[in-house]
Protein backbone atom coordinates (compact mmCIF):
# COMPACT_ATOMS: atom_id res chain seq x y z
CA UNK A 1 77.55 -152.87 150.75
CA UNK A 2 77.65 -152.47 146.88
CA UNK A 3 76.37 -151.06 144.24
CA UNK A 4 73.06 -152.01 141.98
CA UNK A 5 72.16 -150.92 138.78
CA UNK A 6 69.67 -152.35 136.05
CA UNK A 7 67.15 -152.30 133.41
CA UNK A 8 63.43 -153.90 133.70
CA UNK A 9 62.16 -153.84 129.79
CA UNK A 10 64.18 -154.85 126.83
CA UNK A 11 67.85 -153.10 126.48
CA UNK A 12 71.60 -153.84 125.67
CA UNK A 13 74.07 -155.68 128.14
CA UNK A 14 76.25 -152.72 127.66
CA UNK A 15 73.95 -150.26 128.95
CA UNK A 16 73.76 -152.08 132.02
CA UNK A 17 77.18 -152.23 132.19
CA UNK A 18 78.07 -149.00 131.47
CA UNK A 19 75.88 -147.87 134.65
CA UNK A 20 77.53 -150.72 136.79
CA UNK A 21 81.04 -148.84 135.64
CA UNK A 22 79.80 -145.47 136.97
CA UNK A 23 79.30 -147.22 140.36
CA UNK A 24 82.37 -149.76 140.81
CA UNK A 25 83.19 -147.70 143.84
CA UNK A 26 80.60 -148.47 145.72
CA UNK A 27 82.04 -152.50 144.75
CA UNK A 28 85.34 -153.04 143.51
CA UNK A 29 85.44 -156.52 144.42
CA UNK A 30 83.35 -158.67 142.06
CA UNK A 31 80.92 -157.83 139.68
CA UNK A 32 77.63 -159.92 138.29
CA UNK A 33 75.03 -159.50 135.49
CA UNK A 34 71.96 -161.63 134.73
CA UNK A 35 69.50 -161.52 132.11
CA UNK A 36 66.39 -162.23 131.62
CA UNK A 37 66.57 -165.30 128.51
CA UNK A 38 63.56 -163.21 126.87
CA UNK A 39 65.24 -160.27 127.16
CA UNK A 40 63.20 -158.61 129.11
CA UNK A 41 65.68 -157.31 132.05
CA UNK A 42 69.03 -157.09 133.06
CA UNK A 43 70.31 -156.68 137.14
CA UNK A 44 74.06 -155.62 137.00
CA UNK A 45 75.98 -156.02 140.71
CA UNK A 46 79.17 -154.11 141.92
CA UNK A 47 80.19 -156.20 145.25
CA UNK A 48 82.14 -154.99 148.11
CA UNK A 49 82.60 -158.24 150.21
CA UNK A 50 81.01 -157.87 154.14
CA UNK A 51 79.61 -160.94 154.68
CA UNK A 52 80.54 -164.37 153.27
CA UNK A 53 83.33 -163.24 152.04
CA UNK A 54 84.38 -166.01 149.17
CA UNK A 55 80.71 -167.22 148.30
CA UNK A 56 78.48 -164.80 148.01
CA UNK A 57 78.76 -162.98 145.06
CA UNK A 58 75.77 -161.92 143.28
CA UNK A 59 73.13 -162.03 141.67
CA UNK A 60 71.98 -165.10 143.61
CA UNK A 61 69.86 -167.54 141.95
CA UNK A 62 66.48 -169.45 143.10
CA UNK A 63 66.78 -172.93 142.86
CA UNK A 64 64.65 -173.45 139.86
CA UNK A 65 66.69 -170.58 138.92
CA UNK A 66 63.04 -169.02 137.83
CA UNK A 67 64.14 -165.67 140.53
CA UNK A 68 67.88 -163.61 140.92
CA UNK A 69 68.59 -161.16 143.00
CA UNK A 70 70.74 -158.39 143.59
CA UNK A 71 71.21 -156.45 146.66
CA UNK A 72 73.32 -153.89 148.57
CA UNK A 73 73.28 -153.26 152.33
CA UNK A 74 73.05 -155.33 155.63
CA UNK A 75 69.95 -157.18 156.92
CA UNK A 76 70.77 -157.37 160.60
CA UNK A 77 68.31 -159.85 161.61
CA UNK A 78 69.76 -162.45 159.25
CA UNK A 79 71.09 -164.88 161.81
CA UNK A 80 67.07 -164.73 163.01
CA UNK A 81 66.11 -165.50 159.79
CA UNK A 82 68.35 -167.74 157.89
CA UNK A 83 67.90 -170.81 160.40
CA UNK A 84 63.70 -170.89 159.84
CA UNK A 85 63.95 -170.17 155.85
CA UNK A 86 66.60 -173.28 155.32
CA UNK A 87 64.23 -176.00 157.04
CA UNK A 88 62.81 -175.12 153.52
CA UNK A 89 65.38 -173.68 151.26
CA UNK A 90 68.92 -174.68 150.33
CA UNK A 91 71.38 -171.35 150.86
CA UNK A 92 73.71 -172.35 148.68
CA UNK A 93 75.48 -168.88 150.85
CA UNK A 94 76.21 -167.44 153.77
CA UNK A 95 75.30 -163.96 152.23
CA UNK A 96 72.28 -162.21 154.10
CA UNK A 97 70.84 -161.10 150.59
CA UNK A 98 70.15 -164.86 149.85
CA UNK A 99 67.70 -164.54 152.97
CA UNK A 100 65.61 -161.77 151.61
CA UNK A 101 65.38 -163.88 148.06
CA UNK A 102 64.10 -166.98 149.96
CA UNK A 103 61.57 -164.68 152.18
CA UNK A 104 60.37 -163.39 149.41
CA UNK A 105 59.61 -167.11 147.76
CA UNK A 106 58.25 -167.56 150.77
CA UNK A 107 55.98 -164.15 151.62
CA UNK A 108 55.92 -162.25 148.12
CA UNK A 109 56.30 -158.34 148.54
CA UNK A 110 55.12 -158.78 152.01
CA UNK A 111 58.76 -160.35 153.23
CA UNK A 112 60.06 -156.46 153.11
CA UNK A 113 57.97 -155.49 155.85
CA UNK A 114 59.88 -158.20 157.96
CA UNK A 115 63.71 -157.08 157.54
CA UNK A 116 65.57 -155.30 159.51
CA UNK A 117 68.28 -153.48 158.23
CA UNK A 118 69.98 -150.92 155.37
CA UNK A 119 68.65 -152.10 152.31
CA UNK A 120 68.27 -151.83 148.39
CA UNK A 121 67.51 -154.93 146.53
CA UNK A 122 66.48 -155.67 143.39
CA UNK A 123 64.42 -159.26 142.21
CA UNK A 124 63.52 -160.43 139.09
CA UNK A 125 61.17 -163.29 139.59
CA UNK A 126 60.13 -165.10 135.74
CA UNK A 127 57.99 -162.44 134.15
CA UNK A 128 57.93 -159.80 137.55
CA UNK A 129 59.86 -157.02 138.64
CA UNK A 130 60.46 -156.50 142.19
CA UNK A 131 62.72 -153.29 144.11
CA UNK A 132 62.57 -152.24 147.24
CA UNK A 133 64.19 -149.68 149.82
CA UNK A 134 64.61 -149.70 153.75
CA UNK A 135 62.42 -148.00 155.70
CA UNK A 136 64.41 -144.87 156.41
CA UNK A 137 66.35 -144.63 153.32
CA UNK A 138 70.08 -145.07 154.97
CA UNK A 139 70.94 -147.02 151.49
CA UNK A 140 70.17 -144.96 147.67
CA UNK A 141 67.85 -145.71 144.95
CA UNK A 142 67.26 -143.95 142.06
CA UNK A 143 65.00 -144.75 138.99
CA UNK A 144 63.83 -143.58 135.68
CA UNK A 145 60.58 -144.80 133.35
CA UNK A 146 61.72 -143.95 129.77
CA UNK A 147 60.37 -145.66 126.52
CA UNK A 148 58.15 -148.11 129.03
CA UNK A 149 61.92 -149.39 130.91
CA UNK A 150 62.42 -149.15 134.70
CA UNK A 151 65.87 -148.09 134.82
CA UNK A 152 67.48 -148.09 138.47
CA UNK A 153 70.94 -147.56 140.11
CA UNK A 154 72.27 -146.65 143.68
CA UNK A 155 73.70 -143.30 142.49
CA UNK A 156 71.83 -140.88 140.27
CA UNK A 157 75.29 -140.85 137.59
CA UNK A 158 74.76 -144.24 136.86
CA UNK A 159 71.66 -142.94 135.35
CA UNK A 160 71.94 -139.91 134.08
CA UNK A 161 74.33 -140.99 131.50
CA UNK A 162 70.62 -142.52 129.41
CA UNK A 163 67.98 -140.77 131.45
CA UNK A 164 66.91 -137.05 131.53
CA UNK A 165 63.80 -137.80 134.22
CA UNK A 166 65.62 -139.25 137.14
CA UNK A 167 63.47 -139.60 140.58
CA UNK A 168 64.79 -140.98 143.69
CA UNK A 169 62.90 -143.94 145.08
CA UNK A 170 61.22 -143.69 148.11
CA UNK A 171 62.21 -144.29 151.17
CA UNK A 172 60.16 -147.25 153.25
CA UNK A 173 58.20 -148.52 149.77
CA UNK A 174 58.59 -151.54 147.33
CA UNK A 175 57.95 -150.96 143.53
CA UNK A 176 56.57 -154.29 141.43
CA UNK A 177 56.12 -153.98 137.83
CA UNK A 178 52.15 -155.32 138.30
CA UNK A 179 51.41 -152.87 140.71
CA UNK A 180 53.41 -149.88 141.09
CA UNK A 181 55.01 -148.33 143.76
CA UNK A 182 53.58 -149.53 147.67
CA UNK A 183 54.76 -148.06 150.89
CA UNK A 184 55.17 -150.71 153.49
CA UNK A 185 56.29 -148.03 156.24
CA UNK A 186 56.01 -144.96 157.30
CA UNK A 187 57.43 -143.33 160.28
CA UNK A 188 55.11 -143.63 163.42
CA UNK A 189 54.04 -140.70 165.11
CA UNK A 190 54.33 -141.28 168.44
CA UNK A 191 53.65 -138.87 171.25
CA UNK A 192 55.93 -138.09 173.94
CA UNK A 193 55.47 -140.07 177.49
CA UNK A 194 55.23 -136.28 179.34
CA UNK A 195 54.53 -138.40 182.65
CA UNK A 196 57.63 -140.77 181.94
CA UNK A 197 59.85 -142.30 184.93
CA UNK A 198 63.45 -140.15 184.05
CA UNK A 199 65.38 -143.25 185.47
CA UNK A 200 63.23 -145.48 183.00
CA UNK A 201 64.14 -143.59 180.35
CA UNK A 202 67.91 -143.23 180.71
CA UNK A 203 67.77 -147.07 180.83
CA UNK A 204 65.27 -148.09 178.21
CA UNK A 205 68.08 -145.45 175.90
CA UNK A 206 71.12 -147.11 177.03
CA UNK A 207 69.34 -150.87 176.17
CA UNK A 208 68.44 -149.76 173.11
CA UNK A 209 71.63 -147.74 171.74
CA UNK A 210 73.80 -150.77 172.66
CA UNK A 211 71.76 -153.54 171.29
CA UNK A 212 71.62 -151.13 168.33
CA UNK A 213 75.52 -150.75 167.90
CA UNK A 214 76.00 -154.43 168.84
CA UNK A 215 73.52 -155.57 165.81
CA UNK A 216 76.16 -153.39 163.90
CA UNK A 217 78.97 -155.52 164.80
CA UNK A 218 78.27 -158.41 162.29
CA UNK A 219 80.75 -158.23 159.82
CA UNK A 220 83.03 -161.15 158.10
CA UNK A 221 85.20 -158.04 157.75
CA UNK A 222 87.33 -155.50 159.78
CA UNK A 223 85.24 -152.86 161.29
CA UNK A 224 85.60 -149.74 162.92
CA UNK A 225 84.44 -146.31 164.37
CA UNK A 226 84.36 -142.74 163.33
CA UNK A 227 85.49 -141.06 166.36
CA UNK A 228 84.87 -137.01 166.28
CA UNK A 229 85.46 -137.07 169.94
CA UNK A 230 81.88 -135.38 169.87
CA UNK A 231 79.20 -137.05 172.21
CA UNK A 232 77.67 -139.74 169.56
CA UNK A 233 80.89 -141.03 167.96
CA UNK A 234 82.42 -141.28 171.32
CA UNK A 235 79.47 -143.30 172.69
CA UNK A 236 79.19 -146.05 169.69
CA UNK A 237 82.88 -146.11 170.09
CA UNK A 238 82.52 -146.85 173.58
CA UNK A 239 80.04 -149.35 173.73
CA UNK A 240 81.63 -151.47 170.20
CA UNK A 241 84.79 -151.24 172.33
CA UNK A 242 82.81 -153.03 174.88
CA UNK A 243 82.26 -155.54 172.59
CA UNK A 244 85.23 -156.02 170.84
CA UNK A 245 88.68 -156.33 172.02
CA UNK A 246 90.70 -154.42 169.32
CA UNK A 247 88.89 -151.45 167.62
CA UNK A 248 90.27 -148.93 165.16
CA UNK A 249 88.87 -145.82 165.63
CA UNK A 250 89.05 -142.14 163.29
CA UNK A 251 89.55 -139.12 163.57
CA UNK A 252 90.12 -136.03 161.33
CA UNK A 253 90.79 -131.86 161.05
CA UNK A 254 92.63 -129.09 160.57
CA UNK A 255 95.91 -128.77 162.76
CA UNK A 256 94.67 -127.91 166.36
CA UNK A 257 91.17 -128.42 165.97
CA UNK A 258 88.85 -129.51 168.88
CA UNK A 259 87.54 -132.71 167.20
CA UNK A 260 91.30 -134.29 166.74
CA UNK A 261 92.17 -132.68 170.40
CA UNK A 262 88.59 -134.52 171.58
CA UNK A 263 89.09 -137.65 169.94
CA UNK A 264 92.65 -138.34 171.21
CA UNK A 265 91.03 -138.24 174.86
CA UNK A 266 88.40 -140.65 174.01
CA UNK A 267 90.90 -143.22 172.33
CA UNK A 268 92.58 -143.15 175.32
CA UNK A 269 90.28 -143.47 177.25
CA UNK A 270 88.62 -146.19 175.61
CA UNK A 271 91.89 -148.00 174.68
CA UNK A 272 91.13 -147.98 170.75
CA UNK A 273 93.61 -148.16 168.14
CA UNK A 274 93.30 -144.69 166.83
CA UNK A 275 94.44 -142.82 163.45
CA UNK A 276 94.09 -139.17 162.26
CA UNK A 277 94.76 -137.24 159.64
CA UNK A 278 95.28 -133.46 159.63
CA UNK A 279 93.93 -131.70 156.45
CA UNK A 280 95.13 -128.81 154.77
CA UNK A 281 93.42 -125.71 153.12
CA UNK A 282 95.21 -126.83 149.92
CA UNK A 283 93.86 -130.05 149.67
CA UNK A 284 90.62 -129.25 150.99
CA UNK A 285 89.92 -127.46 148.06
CA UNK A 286 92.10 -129.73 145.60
CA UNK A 287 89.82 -132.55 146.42
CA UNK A 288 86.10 -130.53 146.24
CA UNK A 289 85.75 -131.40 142.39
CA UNK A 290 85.88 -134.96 143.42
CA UNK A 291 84.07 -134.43 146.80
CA UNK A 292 81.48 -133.28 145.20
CA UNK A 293 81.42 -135.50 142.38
CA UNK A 294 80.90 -138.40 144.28
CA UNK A 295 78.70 -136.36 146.89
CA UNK A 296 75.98 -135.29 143.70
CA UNK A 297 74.94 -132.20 145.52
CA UNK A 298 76.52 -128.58 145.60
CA UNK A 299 73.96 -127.43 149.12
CA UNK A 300 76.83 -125.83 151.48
CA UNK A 301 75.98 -127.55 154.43
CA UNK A 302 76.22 -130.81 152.68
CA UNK A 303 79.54 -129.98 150.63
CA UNK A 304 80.85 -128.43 154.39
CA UNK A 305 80.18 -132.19 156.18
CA UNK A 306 81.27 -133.58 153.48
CA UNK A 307 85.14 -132.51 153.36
CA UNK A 308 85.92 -134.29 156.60
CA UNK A 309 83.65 -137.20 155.92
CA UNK A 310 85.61 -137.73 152.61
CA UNK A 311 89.11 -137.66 154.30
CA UNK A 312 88.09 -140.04 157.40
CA UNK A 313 86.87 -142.30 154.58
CA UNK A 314 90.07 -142.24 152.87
CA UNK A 315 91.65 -142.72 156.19
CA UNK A 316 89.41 -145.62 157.25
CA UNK A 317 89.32 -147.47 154.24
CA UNK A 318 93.46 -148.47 154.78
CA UNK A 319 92.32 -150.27 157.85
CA UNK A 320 88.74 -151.34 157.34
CA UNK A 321 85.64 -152.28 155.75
CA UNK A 322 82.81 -151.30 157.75
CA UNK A 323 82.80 -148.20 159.70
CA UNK A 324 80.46 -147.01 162.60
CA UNK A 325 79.15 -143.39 162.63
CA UNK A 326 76.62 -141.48 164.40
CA UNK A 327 73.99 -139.93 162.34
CA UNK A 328 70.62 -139.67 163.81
CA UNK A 329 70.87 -139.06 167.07
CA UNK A 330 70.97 -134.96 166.46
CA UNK A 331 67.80 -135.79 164.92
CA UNK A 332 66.50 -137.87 167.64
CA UNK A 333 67.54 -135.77 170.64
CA UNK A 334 67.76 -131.88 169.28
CA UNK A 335 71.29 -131.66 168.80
CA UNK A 336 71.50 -128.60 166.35
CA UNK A 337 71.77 -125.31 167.46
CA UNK A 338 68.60 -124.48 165.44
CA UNK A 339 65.99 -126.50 167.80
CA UNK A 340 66.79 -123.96 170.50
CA UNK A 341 64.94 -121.63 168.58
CA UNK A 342 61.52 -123.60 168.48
CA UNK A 343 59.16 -121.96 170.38
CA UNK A 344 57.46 -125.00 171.81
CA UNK A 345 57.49 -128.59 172.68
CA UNK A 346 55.18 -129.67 170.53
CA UNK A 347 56.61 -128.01 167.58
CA UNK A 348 60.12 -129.29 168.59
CA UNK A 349 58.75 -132.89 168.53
CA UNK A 350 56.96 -132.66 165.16
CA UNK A 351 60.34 -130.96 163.84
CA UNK A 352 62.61 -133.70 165.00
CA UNK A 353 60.53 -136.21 163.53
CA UNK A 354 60.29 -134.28 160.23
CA UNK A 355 64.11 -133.92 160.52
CA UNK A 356 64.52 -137.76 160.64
CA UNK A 357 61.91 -138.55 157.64
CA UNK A 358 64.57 -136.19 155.74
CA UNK A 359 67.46 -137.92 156.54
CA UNK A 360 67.80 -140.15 152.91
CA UNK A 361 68.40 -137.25 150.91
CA UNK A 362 71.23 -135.42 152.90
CA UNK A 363 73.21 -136.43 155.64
CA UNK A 364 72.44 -140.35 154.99
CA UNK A 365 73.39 -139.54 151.24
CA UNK A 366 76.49 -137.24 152.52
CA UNK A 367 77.55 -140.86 154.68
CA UNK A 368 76.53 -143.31 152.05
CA UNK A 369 78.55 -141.85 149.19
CA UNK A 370 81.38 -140.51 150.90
CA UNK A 371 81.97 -143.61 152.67
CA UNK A 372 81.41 -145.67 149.06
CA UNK A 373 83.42 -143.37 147.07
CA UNK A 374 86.40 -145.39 149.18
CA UNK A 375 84.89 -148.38 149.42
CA UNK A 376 84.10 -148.70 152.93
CA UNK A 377 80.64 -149.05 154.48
CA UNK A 378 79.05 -146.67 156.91
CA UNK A 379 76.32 -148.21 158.84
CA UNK A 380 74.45 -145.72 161.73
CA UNK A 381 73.26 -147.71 165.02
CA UNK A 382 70.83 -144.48 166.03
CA UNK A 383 68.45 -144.90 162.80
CA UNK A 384 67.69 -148.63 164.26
CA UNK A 385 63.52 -148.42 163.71
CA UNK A 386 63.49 -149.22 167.67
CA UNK A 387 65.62 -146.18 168.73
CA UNK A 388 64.04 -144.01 166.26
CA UNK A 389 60.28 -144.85 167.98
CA UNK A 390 62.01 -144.29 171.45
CA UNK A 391 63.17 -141.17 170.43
CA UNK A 392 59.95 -139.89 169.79
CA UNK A 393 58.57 -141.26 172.91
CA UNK A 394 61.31 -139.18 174.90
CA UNK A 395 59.63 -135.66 175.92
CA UNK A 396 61.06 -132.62 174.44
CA UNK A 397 62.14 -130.84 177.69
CA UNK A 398 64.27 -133.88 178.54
CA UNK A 399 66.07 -133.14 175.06
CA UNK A 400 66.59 -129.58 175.52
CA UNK A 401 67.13 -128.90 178.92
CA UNK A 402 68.65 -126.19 181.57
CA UNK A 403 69.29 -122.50 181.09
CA UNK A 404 70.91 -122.18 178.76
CA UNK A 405 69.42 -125.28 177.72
CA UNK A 406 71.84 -128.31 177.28
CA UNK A 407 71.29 -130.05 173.46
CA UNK A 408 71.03 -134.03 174.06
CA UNK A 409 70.81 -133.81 177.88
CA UNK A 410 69.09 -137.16 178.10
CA UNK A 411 71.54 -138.98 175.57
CA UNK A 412 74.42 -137.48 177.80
CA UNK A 413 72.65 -138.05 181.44
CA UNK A 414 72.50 -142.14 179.86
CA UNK A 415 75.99 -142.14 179.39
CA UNK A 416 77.90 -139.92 181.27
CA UNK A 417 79.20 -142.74 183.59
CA UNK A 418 80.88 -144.41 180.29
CA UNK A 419 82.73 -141.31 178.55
CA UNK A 420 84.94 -138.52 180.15
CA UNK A 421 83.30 -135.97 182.07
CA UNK A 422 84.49 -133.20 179.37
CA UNK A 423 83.11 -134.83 176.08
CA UNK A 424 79.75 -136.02 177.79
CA UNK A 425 79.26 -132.30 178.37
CA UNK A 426 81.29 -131.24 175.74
CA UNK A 427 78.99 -127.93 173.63
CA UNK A 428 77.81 -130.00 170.34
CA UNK A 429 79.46 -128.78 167.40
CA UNK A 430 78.92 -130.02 163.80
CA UNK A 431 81.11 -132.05 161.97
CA UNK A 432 82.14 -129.30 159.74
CA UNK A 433 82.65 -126.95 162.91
CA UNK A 434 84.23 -129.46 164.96
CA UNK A 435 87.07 -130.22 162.27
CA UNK A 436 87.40 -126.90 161.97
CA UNK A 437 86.68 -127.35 157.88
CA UNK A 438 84.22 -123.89 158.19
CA UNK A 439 86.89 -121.90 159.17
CA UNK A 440 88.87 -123.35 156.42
CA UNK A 441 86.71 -122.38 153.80
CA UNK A 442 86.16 -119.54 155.03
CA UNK A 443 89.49 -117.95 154.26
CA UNK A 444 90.47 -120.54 151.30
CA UNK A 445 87.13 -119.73 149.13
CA UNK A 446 87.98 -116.00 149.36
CA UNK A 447 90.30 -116.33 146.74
CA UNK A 448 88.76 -118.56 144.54
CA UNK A 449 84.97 -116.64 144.27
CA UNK A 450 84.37 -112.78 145.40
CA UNK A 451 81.27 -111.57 146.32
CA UNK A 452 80.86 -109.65 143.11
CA UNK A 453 81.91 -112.77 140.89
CA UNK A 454 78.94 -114.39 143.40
CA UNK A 455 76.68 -112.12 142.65
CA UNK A 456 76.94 -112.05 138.63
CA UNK A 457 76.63 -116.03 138.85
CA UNK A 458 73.49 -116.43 141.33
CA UNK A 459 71.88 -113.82 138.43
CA UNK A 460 72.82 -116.76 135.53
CA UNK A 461 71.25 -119.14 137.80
CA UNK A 462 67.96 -118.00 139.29
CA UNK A 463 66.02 -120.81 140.38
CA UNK A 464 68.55 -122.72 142.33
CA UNK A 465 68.68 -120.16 145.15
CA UNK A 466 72.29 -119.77 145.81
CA UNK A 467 72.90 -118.87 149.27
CA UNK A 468 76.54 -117.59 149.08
CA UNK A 469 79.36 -116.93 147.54
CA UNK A 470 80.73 -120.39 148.81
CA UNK A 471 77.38 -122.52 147.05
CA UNK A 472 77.66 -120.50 144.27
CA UNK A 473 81.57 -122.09 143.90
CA UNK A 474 80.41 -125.23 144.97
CA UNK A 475 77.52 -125.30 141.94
CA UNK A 476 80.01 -124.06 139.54
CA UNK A 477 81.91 -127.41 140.37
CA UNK A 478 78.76 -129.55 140.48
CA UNK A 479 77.29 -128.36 136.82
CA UNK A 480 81.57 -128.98 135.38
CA UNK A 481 81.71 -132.53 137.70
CA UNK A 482 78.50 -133.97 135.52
CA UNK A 483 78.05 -134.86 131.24
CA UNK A 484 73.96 -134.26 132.23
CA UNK A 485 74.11 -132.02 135.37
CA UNK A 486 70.61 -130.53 134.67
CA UNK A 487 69.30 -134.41 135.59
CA UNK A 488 70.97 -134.61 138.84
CA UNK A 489 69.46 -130.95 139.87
CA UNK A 490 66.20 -132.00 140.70
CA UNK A 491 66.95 -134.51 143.14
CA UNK A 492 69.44 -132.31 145.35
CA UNK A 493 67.98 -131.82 148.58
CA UNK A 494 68.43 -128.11 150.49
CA UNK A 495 69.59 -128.44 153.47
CA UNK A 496 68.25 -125.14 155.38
CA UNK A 497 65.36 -125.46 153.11
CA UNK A 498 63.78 -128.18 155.24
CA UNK A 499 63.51 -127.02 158.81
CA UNK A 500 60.13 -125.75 160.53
């Protein structure tokens, strides 16, 4: 995991690095520039060390030293493809980044169709410019084209500071300075198996989840779990502790809230080593400004998840490197309250999958840069490409099921046998609810933005849509937190704005 940042086009060193300084969060622990001897680009690297610890700091070089790259992510299937590629290429590395350089002398553009993992890499090759993003987004991109330069970065700050026209790069496509912008994937749309075998099903989904987590497990690094005591923490925590013998698992909340209570009861279950921290209203909102500074949104629901996901971070980051978490699979199986509400199965299906295409601009961005901002990095076994198409082959009625109908029943029925009885079938509640952060704002914000102060500054803002007196405070933070807020505003996603 790191941070990328450069210029394709002719520009100052110090541009570069003054982007790369924006970002040395994201990679505090070595830091690279090459460029071009014509001038005509600059990559700039920010490395946190995973993998190969001591040798494989980048950019990495091409033997002819004609190509560099710079990357930031994990490519999972690197032990797959690092043993094929040197019968023809010296790795001068044992960094999975110098893998996607020597598939790409190999296969061109076409070698980013064949990775699996979380990705955002950068290539200059001689007189071509190559970038590229994973399929579902899970790591950032950002770019601008101003004065005929492709400037990119992993956070939209890192940009800002030159550009006014900032666009975030899409998910699933490559861009090469000869062609353009390709997409190399795109979600499948696969229809649910109505006739499926249930007993199939539960264990095609275990298979699949734990070859998912266990793919997660490579790290030169220690690694843990985010443990909400919820159903998917609790089951990647499970099956890594399966896997290996110590694990370190996290946990945060208010005093007396139901994820801290829930999470204690799966450590101990499980046997991890476990640590918590209890927040307070006081620092809650003594930290937003900086919450939300590294977050680069103000939407509620993202600032709201973001709170505890900043101060398990923090927590995390004194132990480990590499943290588990378990985004997707409310996405996957209908785990929000909301999908109760769709009125059918077939517009429950074509909402999930629209709910995990939208992934990359909020809760993947809420878990990339609140896990970067402490230099730790999240990875999220339930957005493997496998588990995703899986999930869509599930039928609806075995997500939601029962009267009232159960959220996740399948997800639960596959591991109730591994978890207590009491968080299998524990009522979902989101992070923010589950920490008990909501009803911490709730009473907090009261003195810090009335509903009349609200009302006068949604009228001095009329096309952003503020939805309360709590986004309206959250905004007023946001346009402070920034030198050139009004080029971040475009690319903050709305939460509620994207459901069916």
């Amino acid at each position: 995991m790191c941070g990328i940042a450069g210029i394709w086009g002719q520009t100052e060193q110090t541009n570069v690095e003054a982007m790369m300084k924006s970002i040395i969060h994201r990679g505090p622990d070595a830091k690279g520039i090459f460029t071009v001897p014509n001038g005509s680009g600059i990559l700039g690297h920010q490395r946190l060390s995973i993998m190969d610890v001591d040798g494989g700091d980048q950019p990495i070089y091409s033997k002819a030293n004609t190509q560099a790259i710079i990357g930031n992510g994990e490519i999972y299937n690197y032990p797959k493809l690092q043993p094929e590629l040197a019968k023809k290429y010296k790795f001068l590395t044992k960094s999975d980044t110098e893998a996607v350089l020597h598939l790409y002398e190999e296969k061109n553009t076409t070698a980013v169709g064949e990775l699996d993992g979380m990705f955002a890499f950068a290539i200059i090759d001689d007189n071509k410019f190559i970038a590229a993003r994973d399929p579902i987004g899970i790591k950032p991109l950002y770019y601008s084209e101003k004065d005929g330069n492709f400037w990119f970065a992993s956070e939209l700050k890192a940009i800002t500071q030159f550009c006014e026209n900032v666009e975030e790069f899409p998910p699933g496509h490559f861009f090469s300075s000869e062609t353009g912008f390709s997409q190399y994937y795109s979600l499948p749309d696969i229809p649910p198996e109505l006739d499926a075998n249930v007993d199939e099903l539960l264990q095609e989904i275990r298979e699949t989840v734990e070859a998912s987590v266990v793919k997660r497990l490579m790290s030169d690094v220690p690694l843990g779990a985010f443990l909400s005591g919820g159903l998917d923490s609790s089951i990647i925590a499970a099956i890594a502790k399966k896997h290996k013998s110590e694990l370190h698992t996290f946990s945060v909340g208010i005093a007396g809230s139901k994820d801290i209570n829930a999470a204690r009861l799966v450590s101990d279950y499980l046997g991890t080593i476990h640590h918590e921290y209890i927040i307070t209203p006081e620092e809650a909102i003594a930290k937003l400004p900086e919450i939300i500074y590294y977050l680069e949104s103000f939407d509620q629901d993202l600032v709201r998840s973001g709170i505890p996901c900043y101060f398990t971070s923090r927590l995390a980051s004194e132990y480990v490197k590499v943290i588990l978490t378990g985004e997707g699979a409310d996405e996957l199986f209908a785990g929000y309250t909301y999908y109760k509400d769709i009125p059918s199965d077939d517009t429950l299906h074509r909402e999930l999958r629209r709910s995990v295409n939208s992934l990359h601009n909020i809760n993947l961005q809420r878990v990339d840069r609140l896990t970067m901002a402490h230099s730790i990095e999240g990875r999220v076994p339930f957005l493997d490409l496998k588990m995703i198409e899986l999930g869509q082959k599930v039928p609806a009625h075995l997500k939601l099921k029962g009267t009232p109908p159960v959220e996740k029943w399948i997800l639960r029925k596959a591991f109730e046998d591994i978890l207590p009885e009491e968080i299998v079938w524990r009522k979902k509640e989101q992070f923010d609810e589950g920490s008990g952060t909501v009803d911490l704002l709730t009473e907090t914000l009261k003195d810090v933005m009335n509903e009349q102060q609200a009302q006068q500054y949604q009228k001095e803002h009329p096309d952003i849509k503020l939805r309360s007196a709590e986004e309206c405070y959250y905004h007023q933070i946001f346009m402070k937190a920034f030198d050139n807020p009004d080029a971040l505003l475009t690319n903050v996603a709305r939460w509620a704005e994207t459901r069916f």
